[in-house]
N, C-alpha and C. Protein backbone atom coordinates (compact mmCIF):
# COMPACT_ATOMS: atom_id res chain seq x y z
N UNK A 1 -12.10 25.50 5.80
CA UNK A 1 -13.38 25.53 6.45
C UNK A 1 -14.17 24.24 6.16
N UNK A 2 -14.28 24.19 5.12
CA UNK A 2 -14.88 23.05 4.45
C UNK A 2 -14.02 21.64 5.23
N UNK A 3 -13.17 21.37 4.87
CA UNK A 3 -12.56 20.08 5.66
C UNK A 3 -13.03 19.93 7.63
N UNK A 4 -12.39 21.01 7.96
CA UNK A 4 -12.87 21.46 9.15
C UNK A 4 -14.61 20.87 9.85
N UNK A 5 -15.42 21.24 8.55
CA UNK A 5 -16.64 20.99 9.12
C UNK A 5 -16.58 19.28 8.64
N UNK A 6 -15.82 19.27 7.57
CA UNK A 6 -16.34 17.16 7.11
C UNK A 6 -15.67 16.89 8.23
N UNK A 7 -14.56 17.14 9.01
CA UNK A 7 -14.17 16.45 9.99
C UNK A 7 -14.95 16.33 11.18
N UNK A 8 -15.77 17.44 11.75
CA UNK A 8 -16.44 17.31 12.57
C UNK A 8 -17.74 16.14 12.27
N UNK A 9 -17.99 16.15 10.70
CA UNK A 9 -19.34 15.28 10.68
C UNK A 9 -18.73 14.20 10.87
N UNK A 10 -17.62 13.53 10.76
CA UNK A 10 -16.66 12.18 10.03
C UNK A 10 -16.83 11.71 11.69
N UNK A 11 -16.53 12.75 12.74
CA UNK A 11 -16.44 12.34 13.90
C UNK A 11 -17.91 12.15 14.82
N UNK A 12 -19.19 12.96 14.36
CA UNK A 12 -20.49 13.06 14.70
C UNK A 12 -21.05 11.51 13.97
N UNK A 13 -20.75 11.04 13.01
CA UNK A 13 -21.28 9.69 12.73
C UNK A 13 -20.09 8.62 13.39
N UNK A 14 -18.81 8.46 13.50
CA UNK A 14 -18.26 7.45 14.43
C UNK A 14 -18.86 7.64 15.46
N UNK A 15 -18.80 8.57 16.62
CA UNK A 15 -19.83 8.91 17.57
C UNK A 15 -21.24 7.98 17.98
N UNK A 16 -21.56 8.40 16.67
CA UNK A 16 -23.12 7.80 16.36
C UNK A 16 -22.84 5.70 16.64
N UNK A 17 -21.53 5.95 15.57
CA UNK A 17 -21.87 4.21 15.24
C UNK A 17 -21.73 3.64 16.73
N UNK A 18 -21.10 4.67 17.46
CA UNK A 18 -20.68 4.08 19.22
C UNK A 18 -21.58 3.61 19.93
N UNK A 19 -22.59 5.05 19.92
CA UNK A 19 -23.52 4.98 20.59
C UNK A 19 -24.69 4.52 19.80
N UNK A 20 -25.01 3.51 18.95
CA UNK A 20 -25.93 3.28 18.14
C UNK A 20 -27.13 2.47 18.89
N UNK A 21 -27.21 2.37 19.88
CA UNK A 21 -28.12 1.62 20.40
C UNK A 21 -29.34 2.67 21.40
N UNK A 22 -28.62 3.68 20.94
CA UNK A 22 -29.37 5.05 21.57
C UNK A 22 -30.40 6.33 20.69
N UNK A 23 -29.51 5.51 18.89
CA UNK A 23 -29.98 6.13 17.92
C UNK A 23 -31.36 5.59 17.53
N UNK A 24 -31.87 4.65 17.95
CA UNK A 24 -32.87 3.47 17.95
C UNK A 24 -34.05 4.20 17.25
N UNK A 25 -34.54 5.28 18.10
CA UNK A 25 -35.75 6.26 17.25
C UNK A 25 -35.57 7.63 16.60
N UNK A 26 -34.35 7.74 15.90
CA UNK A 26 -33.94 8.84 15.66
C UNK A 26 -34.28 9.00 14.27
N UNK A 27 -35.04 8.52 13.57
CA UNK A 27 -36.03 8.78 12.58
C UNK A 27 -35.48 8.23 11.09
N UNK A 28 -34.29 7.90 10.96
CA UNK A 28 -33.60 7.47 10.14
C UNK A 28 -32.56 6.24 10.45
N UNK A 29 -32.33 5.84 9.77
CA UNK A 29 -31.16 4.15 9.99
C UNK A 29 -30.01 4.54 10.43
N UNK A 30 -28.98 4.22 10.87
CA UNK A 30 -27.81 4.47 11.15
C UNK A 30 -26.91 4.62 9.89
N UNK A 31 -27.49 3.44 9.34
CA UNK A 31 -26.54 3.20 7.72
C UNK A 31 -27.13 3.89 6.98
N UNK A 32 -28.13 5.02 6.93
CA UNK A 32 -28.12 5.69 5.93
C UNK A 32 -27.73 7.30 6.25
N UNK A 33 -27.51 7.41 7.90
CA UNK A 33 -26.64 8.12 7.95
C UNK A 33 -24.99 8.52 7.67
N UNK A 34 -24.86 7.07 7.82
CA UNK A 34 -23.11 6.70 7.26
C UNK A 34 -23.29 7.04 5.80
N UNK A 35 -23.97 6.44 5.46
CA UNK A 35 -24.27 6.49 3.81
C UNK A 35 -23.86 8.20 3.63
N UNK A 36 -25.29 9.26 3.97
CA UNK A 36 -25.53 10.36 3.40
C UNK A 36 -24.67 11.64 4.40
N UNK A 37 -23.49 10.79 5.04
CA UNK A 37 -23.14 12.25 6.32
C UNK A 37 -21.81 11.69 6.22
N UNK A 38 -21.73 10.26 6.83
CA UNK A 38 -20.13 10.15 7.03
C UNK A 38 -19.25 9.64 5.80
N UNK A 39 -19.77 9.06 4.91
CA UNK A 39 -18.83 8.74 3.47
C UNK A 39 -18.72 10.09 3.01
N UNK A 40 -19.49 10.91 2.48
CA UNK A 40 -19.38 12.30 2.10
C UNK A 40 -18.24 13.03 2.55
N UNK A 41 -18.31 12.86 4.17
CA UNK A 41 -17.38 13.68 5.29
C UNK A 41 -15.97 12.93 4.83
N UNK A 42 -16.05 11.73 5.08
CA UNK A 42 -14.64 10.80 4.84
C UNK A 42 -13.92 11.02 3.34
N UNK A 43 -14.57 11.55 2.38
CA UNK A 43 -14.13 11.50 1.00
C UNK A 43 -13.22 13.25 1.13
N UNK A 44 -13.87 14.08 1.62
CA UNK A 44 -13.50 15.59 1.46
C UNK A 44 -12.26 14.99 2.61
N UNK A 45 -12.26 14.56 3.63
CA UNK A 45 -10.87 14.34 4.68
C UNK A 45 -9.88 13.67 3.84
N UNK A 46 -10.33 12.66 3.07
CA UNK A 46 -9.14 12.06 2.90
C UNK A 46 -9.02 12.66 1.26
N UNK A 47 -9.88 13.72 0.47
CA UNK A 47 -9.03 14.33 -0.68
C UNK A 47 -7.96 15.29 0.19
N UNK A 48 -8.41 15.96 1.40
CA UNK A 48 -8.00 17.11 1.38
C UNK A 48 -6.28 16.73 1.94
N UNK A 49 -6.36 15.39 2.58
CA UNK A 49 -5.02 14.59 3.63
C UNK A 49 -4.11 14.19 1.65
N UNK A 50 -4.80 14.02 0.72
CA UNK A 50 -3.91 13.57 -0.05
C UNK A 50 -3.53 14.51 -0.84
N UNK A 51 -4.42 15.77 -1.10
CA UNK A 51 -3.86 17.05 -1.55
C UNK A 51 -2.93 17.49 -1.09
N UNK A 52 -2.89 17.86 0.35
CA UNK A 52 -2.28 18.96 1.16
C UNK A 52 -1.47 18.08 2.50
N UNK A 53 -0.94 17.44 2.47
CA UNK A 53 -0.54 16.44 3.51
C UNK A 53 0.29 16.87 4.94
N UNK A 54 1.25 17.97 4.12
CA UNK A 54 1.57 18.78 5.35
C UNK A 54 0.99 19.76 6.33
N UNK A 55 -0.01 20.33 5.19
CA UNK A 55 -1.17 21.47 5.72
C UNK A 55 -1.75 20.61 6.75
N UNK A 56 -2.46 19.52 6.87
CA UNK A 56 -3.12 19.23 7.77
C UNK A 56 -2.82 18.21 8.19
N UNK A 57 -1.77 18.28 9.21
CA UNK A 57 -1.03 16.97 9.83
C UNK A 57 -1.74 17.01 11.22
N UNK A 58 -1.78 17.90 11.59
CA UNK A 58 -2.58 18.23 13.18
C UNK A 58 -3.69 17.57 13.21
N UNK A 59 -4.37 17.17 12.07
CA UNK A 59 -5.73 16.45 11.92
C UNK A 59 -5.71 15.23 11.38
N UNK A 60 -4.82 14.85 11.62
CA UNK A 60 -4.37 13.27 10.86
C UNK A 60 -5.13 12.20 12.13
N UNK A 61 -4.36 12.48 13.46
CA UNK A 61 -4.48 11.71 14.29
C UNK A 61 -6.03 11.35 14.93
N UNK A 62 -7.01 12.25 14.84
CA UNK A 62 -8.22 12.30 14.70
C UNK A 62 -8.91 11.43 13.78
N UNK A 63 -8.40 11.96 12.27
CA UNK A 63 -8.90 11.58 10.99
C UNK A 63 -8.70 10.02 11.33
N UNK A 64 -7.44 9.38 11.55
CA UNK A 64 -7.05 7.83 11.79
C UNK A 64 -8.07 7.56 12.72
N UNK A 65 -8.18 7.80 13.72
CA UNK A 65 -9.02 7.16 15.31
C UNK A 65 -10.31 7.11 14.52
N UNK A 66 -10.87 7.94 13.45
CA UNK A 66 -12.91 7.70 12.55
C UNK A 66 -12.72 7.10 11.83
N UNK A 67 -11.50 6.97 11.11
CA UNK A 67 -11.25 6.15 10.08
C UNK A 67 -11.54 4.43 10.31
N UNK A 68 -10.33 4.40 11.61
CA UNK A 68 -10.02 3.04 11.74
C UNK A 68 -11.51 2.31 12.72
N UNK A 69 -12.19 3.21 13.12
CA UNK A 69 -13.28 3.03 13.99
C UNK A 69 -14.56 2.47 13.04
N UNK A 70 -14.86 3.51 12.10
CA UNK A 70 -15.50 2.92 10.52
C UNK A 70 -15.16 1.57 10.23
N UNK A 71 -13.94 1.56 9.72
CA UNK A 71 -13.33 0.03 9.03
C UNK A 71 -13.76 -0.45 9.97
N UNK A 72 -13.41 -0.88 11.06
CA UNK A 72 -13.21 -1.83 11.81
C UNK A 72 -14.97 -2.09 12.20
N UNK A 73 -16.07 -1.66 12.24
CA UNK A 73 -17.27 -1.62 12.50
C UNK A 73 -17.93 -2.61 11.00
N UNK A 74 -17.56 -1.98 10.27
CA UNK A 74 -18.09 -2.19 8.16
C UNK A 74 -17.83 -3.77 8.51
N UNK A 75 -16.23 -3.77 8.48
CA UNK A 75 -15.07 -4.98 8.18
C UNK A 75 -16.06 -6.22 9.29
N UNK A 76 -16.16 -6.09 10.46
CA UNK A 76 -16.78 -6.91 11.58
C UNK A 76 -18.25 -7.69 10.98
N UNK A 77 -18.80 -6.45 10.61
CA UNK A 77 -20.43 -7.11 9.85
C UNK A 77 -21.13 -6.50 11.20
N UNK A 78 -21.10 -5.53 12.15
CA UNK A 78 -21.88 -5.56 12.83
C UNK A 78 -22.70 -4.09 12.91
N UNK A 79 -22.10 -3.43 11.61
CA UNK A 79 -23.30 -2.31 11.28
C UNK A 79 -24.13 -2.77 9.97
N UNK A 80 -23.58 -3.77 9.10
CA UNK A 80 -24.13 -3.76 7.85
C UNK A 80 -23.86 -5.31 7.77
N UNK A 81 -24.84 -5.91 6.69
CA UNK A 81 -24.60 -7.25 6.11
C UNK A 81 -24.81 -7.57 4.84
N UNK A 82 -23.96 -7.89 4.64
CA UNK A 82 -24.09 -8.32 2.77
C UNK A 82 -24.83 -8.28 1.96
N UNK A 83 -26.19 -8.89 2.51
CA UNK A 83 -27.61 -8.75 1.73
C UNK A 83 -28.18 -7.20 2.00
N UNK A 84 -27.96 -6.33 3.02
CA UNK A 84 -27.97 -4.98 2.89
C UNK A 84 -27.80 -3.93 1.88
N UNK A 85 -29.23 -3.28 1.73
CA UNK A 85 -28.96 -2.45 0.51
C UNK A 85 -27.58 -1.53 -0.13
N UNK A 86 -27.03 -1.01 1.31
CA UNK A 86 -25.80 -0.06 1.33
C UNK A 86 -24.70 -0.84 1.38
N UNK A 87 -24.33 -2.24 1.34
CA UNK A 87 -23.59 -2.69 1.52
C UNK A 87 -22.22 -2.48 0.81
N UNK A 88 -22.81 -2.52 -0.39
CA UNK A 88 -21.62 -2.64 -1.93
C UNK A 88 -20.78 -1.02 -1.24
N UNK A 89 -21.52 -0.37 -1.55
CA UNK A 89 -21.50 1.11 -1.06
C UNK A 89 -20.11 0.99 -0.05
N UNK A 90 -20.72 0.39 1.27
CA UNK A 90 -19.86 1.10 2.46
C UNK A 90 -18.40 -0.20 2.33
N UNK A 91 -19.26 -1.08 1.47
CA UNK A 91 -17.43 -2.23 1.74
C UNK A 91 -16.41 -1.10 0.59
N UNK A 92 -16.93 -1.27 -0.35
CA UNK A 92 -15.74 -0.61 -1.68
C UNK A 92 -15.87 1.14 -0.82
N UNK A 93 -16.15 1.51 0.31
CA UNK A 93 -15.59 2.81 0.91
C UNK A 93 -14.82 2.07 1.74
N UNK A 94 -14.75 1.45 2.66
CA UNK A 94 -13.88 1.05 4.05
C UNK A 94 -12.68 0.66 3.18
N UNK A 95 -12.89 0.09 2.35
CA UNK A 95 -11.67 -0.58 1.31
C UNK A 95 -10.91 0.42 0.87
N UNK A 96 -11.46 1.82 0.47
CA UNK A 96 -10.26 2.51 0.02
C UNK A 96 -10.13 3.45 1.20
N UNK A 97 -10.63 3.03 2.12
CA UNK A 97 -10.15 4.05 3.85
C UNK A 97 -9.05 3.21 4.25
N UNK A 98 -9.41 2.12 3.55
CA UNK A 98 -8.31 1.27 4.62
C UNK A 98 -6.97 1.12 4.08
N UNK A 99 -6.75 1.43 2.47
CA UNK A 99 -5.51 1.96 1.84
C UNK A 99 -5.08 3.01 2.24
N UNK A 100 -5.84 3.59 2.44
CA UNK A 100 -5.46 5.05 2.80
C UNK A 100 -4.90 5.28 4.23
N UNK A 101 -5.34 4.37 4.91
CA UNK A 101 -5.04 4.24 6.45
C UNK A 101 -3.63 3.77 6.59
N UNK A 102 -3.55 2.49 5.43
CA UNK A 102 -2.28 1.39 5.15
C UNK A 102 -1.50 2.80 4.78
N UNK A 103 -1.32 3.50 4.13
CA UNK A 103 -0.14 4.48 3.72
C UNK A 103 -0.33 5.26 4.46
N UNK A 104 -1.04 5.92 4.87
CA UNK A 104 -0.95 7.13 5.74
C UNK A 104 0.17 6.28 7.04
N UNK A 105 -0.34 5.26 7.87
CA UNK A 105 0.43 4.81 8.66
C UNK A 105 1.82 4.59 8.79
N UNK A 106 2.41 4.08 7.05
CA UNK A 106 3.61 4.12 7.26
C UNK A 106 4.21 5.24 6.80
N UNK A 107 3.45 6.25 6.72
CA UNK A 107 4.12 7.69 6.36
C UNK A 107 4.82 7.91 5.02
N UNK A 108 3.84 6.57 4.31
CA UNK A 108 4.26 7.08 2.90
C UNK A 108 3.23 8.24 2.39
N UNK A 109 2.70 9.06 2.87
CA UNK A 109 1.72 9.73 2.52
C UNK A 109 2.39 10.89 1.60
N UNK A 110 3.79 11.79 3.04
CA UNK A 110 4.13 12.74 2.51
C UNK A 110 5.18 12.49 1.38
N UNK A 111 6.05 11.24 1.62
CA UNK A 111 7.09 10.68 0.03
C UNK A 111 6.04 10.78 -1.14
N UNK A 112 5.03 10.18 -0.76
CA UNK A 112 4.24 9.87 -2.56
C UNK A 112 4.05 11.33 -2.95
N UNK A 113 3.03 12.37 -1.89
CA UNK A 113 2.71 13.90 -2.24
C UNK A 113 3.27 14.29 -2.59
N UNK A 114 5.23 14.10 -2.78
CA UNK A 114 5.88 14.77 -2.63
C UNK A 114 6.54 15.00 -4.55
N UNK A 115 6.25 13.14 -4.84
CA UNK A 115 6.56 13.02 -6.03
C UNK A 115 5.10 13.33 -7.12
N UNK A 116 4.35 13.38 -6.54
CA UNK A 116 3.47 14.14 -7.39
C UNK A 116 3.47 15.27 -8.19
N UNK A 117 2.65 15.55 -9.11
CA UNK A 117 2.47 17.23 -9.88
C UNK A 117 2.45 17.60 -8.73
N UNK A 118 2.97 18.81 -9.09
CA UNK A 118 2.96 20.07 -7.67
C UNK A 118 2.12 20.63 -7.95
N UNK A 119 1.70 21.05 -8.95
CA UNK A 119 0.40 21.62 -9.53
C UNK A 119 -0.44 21.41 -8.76
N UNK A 120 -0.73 19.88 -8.25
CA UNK A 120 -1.73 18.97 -7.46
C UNK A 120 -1.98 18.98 -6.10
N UNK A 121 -0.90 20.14 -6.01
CA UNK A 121 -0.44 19.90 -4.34
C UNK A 121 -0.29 21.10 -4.37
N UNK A 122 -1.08 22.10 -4.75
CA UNK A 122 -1.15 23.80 -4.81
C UNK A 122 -1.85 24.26 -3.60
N UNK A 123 -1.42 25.16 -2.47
CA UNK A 123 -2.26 25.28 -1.53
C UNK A 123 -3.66 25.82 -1.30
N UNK A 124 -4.14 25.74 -2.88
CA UNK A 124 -5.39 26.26 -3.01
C UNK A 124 -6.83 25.51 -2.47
N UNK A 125 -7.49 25.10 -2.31
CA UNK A 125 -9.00 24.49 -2.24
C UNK A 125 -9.09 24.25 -3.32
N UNK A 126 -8.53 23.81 -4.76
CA UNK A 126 -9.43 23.84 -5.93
C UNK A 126 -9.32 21.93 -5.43
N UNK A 127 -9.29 21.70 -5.34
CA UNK A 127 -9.51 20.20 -4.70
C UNK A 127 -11.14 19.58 -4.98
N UNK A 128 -11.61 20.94 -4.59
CA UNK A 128 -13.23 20.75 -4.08
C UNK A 128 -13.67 21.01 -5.15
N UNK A 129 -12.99 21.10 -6.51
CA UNK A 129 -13.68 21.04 -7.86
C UNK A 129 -14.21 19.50 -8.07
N UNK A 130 -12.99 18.78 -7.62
CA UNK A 130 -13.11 17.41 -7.91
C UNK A 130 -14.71 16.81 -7.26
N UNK A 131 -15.45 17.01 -6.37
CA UNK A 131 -16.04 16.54 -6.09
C UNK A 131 -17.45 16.64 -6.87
N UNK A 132 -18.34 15.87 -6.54
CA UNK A 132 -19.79 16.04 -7.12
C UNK A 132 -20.45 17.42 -6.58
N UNK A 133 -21.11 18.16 -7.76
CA UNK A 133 -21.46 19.39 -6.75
C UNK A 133 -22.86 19.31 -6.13
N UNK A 134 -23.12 17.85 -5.77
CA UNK A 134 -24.29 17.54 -5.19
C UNK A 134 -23.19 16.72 -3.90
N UNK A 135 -22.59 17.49 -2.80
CA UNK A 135 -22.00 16.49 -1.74
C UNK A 135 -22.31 15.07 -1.25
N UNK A 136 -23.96 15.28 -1.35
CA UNK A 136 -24.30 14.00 -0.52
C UNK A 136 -24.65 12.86 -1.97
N UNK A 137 -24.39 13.06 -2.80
CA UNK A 137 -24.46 12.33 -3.84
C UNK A 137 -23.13 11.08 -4.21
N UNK A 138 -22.11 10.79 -3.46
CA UNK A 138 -20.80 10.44 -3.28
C UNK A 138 -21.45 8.50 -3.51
N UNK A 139 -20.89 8.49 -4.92
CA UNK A 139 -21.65 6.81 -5.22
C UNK A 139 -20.18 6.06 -4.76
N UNK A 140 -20.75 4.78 -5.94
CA UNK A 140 -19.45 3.80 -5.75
C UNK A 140 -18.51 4.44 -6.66
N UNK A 141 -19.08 5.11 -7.57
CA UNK A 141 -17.74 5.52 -8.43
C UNK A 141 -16.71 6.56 -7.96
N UNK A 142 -17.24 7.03 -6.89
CA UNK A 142 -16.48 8.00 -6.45
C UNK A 142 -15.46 7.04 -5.43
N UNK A 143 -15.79 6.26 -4.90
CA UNK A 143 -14.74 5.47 -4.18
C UNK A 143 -13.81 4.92 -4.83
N UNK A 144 -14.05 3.85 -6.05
CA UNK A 144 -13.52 3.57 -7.01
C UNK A 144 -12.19 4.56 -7.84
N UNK A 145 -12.63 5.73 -7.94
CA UNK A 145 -11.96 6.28 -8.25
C UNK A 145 -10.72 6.81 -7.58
N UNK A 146 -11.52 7.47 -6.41
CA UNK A 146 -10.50 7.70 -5.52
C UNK A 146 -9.55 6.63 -5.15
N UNK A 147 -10.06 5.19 -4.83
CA UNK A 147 -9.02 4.06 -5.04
C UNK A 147 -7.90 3.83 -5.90
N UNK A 148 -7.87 4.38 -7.09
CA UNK A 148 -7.32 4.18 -8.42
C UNK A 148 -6.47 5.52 -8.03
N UNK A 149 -7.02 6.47 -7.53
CA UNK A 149 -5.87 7.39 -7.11
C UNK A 149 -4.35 7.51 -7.46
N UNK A 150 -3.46 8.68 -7.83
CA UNK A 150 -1.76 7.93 -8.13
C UNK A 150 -1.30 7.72 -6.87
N UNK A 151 -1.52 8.29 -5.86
CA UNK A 151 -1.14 8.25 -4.98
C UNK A 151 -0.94 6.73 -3.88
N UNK A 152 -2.15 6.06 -4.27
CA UNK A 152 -2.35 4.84 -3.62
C UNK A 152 -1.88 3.55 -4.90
N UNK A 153 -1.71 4.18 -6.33
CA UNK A 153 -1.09 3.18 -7.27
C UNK A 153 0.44 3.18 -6.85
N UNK A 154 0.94 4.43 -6.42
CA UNK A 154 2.32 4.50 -5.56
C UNK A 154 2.88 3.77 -4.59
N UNK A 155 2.04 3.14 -3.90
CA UNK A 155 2.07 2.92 -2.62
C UNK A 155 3.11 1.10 -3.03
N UNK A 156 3.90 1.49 -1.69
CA UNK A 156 4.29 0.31 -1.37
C UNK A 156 4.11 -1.17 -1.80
N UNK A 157 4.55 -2.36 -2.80
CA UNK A 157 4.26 -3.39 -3.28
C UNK A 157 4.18 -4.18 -2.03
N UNK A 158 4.14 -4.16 -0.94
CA UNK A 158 4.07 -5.09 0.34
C UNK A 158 2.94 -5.03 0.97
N UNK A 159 2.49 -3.44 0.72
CA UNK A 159 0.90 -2.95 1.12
C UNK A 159 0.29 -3.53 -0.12
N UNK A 160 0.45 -3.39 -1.17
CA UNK A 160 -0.62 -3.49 -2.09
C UNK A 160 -0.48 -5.46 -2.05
N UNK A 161 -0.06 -6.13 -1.46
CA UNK A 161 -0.17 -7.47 -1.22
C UNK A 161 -1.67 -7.52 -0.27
N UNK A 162 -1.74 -7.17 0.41
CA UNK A 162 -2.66 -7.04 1.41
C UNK A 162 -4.49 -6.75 0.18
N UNK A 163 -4.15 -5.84 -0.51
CA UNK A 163 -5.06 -5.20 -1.25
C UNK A 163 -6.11 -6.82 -1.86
C-alpha cells in the first residue's frame, strides 16, 4: 500500500516538474515540493525495488520513466542551481537515483538481491522500519546512506567507473 501510494506521489511531482510553468501560484516552490513529496516518494520506491525486486517488477517501468525524468531535470540545472538552498539535497539524491537507474537497467538488480541476506529480502514490509518515522524528514544522510547500500557496493566495476 505504502509503495503504491509513494509511487503515485513520485509520479504527481514528475508531472508537476512537466508542467511547472502552470505551478507558478500554487503557493509553494516547485523545489520544495520535490524536496518534501517527491525525494520522500523516490526513497520508499527505490527501498522497496531493492528489497523485493521480483515483487514489484510491474512497477519498475514507471518507477524508471520518474526516475530518469527527475535526473535528467536536477542533472540539466533547469529546476535547481547550485547556489540554491536545496541543491546539495536534490544533486547527492539524483546521484544515488541514477545508480540505481545504472543497475536496475542492466538487470543487475535481481543477481545482486539474489546474493544478498535473504533475511533482507523477506516478503514482509519490515523495510519501512528503515526509514525516518517522520517521512517527510528524508535529509542528505538518508541518501548517502542509501548510496553506500550493499547492493549498489555490488554493482558492476564498469558502472561504478561512471560513479
Amino acid at each position: 500500500m505504502i509503495v503504491t501510494i509513494a509511487q503515485q506521489m513520485l509520479s504527481l511531482v514528475v508531472e508537476g516538474i512537466l508542467l511547472r510553468e502552470y505551478l507558478a501560484n500554487s503557493g509553494t516552490g516547485l523545489i520544495w515540493k520535490i524536496a518534501h513529496y517527491g525525494l520522500p516518494a523516490a526513497g520508499i520506491v527505490i527501498l522497496s525495488m531493492l528489497r523485493q525486486p521480483n515483487r514489484l517488477r510491474w512497477r519498475r517501468v514507471r518507477a524508471w520513466q520518474d526516475f530518469t525524468v527527475l535526473v535528467a531535470e536536477v542533472q540539466m540545472g533547469s529546476l535547481i542551481r547550485e547556489w540554491d538552498p536545496n541543491y546539495a539535497l536534490l544533486s547527492k539524491a539524483t546521484q544515488t537515483i541514477q545508480r540505481f537507474l545504472d543497475i536496475s537497467q542492466n538487470d543487475d538488480l535481481d543477481s545482486l538481491a539474489s546474493t544478498d541476506a535473504p533475511e533482507a529480502m523477506s516478503s514482509s514490509d519490515d523495510w519501512f522500519s528503515l526509514l525516518n518515522p517522520d517521512p517527510w524528514n528524508l535529509e542528505m544522510g538518508f541518501w548517502s546512506n542509501l548510496g553506500e547500500h550493499s547492493l549498489f557496493s555490488n554493482m558492476d566495476p564498469a558502472l561504478q567507473a561512471f560513479q
